[in-house]
C-alpha atoms as a PDB file:
ATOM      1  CA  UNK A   1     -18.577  10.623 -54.981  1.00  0.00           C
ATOM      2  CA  UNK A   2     -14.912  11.815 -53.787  1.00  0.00           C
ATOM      3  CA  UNK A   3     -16.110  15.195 -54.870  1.00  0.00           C
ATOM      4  CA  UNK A   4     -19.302  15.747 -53.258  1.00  0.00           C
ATOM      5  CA  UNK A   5     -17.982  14.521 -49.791  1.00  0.00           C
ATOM      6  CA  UNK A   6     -15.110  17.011 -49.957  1.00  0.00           C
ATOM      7  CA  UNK A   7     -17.043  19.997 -51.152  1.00  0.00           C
ATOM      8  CA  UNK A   8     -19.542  19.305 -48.353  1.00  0.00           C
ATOM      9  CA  UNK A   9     -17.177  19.264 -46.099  1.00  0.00           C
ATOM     10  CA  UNK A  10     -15.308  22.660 -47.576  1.00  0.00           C
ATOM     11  CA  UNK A  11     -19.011  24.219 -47.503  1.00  0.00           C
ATOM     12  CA  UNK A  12     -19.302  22.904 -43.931  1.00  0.00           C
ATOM     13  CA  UNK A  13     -16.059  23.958 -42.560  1.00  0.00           C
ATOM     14  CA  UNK A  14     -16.525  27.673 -43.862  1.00  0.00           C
ATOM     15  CA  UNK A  15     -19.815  27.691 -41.959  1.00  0.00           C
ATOM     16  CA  UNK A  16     -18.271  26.479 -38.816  1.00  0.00           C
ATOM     17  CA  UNK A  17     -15.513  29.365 -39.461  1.00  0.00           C
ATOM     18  CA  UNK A  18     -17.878  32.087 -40.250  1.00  0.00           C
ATOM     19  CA  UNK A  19     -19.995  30.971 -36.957  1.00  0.00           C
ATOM     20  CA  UNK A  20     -16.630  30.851 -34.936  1.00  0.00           C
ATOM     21  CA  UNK A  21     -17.255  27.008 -34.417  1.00  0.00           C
ATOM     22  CA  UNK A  22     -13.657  25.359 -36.067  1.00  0.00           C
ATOM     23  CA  UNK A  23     -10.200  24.357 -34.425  1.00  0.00           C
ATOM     24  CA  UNK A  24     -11.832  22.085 -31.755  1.00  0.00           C
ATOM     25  CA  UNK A  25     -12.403  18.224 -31.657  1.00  0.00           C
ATOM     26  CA  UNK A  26     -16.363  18.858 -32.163  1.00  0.00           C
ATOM     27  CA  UNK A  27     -15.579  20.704 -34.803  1.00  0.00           C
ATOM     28  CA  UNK A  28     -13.994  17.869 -36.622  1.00  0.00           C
ATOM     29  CA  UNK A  29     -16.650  15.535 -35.427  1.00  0.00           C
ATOM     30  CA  UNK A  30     -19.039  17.454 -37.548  1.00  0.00           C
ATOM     31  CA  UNK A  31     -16.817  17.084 -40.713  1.00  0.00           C
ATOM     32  CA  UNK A  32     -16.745  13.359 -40.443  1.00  0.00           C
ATOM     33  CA  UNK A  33     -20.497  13.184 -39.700  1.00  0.00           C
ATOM     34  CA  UNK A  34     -20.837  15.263 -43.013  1.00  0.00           C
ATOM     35  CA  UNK A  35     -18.649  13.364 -44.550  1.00  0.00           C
ATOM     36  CA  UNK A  36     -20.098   9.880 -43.661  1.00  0.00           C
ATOM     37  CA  UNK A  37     -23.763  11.088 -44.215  1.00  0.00           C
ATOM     38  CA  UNK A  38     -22.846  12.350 -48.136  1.00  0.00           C
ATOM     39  CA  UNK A  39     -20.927   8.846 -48.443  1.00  0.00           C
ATOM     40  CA  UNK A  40     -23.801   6.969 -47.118  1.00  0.00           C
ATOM     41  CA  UNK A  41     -25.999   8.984 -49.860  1.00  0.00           C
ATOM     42  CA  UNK A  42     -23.918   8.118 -52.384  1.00  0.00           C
ATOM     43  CA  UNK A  43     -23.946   4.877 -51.926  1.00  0.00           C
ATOM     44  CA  UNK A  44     -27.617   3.907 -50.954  1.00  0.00           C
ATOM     45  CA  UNK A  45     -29.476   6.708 -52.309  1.00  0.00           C
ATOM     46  CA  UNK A  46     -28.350   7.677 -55.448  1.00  0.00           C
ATOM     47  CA  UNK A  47     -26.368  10.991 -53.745  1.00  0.00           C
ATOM     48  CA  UNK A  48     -27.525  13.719 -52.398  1.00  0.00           C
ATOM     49  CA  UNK A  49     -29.163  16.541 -53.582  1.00  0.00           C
ATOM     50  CA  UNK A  50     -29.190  18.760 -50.834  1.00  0.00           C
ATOM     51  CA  UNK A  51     -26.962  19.583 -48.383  1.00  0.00           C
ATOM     52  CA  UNK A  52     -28.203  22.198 -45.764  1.00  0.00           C
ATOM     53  CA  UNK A  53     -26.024  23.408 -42.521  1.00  0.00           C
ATOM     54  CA  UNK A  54     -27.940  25.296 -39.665  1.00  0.00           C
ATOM     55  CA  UNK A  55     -26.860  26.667 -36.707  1.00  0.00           C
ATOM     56  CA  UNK A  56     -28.460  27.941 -33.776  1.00  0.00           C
ATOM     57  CA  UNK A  57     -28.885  26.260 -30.004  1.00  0.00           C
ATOM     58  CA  UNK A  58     -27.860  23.246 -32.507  1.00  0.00           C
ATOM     59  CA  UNK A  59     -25.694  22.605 -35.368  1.00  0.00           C
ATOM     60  CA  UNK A  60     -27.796  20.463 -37.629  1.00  0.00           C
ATOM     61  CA  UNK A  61     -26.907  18.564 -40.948  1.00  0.00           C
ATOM     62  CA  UNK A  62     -29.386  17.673 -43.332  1.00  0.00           C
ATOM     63  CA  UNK A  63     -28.696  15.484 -46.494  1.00  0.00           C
ATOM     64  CA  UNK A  64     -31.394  15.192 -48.855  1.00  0.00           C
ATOM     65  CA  UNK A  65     -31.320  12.544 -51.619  1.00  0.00           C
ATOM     66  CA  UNK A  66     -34.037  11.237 -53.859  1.00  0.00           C
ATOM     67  CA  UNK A  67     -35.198   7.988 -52.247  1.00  0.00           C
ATOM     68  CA  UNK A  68     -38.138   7.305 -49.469  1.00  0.00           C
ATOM     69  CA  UNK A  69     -36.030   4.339 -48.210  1.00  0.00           C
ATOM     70  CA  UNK A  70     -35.007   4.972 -45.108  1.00  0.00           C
ATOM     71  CA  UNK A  71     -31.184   4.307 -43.524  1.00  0.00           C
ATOM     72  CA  UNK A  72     -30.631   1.212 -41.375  1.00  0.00           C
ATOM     73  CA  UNK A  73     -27.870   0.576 -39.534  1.00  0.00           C
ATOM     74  CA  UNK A  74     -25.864  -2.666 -40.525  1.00  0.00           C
ATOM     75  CA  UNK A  75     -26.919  -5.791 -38.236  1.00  0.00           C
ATOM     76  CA  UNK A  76     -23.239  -7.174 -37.312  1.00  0.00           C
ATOM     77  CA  UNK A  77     -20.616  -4.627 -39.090  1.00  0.00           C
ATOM     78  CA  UNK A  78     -17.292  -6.460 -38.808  1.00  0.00           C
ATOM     79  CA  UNK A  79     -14.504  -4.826 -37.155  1.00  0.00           C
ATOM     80  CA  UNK A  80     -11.416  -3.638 -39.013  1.00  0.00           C
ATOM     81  CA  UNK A  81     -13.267  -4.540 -42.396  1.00  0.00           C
ATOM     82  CA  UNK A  82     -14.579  -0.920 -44.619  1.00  0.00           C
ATOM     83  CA  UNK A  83     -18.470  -1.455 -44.913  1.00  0.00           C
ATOM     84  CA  UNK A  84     -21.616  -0.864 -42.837  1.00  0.00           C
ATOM     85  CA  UNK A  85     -19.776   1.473 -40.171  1.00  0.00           C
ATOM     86  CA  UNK A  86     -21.594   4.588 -41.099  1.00  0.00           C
ATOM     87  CA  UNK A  87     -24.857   5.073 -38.983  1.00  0.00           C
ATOM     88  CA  UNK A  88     -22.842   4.016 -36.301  1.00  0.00           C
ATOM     89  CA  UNK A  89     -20.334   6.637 -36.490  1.00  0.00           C
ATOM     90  CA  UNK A  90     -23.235   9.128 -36.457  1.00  0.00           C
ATOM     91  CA  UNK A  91     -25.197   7.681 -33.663  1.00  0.00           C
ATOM     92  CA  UNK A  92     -22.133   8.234 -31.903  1.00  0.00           C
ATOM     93  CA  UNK A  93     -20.784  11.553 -32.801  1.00  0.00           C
ATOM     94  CA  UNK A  94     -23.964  13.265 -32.405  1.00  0.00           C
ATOM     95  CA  UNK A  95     -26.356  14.207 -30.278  1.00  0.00           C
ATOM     96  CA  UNK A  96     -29.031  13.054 -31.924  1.00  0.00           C
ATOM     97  CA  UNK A  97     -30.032  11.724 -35.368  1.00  0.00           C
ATOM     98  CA  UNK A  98     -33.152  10.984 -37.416  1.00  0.00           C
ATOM     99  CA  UNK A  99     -34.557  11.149 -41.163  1.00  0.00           C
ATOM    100  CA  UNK A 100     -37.745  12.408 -42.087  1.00  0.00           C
ATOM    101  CA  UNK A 101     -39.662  11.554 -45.609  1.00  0.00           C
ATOM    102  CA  UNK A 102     -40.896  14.604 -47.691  1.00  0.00           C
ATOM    103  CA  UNK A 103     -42.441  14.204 -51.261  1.00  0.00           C
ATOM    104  CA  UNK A 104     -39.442  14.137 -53.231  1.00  0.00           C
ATOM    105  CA  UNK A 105     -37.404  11.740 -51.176  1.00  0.00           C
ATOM    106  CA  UNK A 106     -36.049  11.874 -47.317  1.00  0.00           C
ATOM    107  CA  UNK A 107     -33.564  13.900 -45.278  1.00  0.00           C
ATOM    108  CA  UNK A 108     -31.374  11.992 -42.864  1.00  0.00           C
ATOM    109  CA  UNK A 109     -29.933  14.636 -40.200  1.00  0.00           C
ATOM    110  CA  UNK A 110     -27.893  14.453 -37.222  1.00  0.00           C
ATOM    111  CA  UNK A 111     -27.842  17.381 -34.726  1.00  0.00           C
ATOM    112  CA  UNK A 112     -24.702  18.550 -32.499  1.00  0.00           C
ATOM    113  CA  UNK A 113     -25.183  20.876 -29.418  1.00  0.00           C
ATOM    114  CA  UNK A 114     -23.883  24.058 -29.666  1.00  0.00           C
ATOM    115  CA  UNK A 115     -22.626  24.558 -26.362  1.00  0.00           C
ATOM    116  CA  UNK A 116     -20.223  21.101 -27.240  1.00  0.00           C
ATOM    117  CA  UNK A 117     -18.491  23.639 -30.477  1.00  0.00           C
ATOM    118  CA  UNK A 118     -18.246  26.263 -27.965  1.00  0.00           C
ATOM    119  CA  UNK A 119     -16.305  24.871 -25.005  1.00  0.00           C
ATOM    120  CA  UNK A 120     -12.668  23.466 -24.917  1.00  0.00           C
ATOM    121  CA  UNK A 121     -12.005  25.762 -28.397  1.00  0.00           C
ATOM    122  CA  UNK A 122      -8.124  25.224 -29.484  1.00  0.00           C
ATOM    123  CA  UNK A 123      -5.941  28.097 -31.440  1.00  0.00           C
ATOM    124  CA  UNK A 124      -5.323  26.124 -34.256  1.00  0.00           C
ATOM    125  CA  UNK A 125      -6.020  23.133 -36.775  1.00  0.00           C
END
């Protein structure tokens, strides 16, 4: 699993560099909602299968995996223990965030405004 999350994020960070999008706090916002959407995946999909990065008035992440069953967050995730965190770390670090079901499984996607990877841009990493 260690794998996949970090060459997701490695794919997603050279898109954000090649679309002039990195070395700001949104920036690394999208890495961990990569990162916690290929984790979540993993472990409650068996992984993904598809990992697509657009970019236009939006940044959206899509993570398709095999399985019609959709996410839900956890009822009462307990604070300062690791487990059922996930969908609420990309509730909040997005702008918005769905799935939808196609024949061979479901995306889950969050979306990030691009005007938020645009403003308050920082020289460096």
């Amino acid at each position: 699993m260690r794998g996949h999350v970090a060459k997701g994020r490695d794919f997603t960070h050279q898109a954000l560099v090649d679309w002039g999008w990195d070395g700001n706090e949104t920036s690394e916002d999208v890495l961990l909602l990569v990162s916690e959407l290929l984790t979540n995946a993993a472990l409650h999909a068996g992984g993904c299968v598809e990992l697509v990065v657009s970019a236009g008035e939006v940044l959206r992440i899509e993570v398709f995996d095999g399985t019609t069953t959709l996410p839900r967050r956890h009822p009462s995730p307990q604070r300062g223990l690791p487990g059922g965190h996930g969908l609420y770390i990309v509730e909040r670090l997005s702008d918005r965030w769905g799935t939808r079901t196609h024949e061979n499984g479901k995306a889950v996607w969050a979306e990030i405004d691009a005007s938020r990877l645009t403003s308050g841009r920082s020289t460096g990493r």
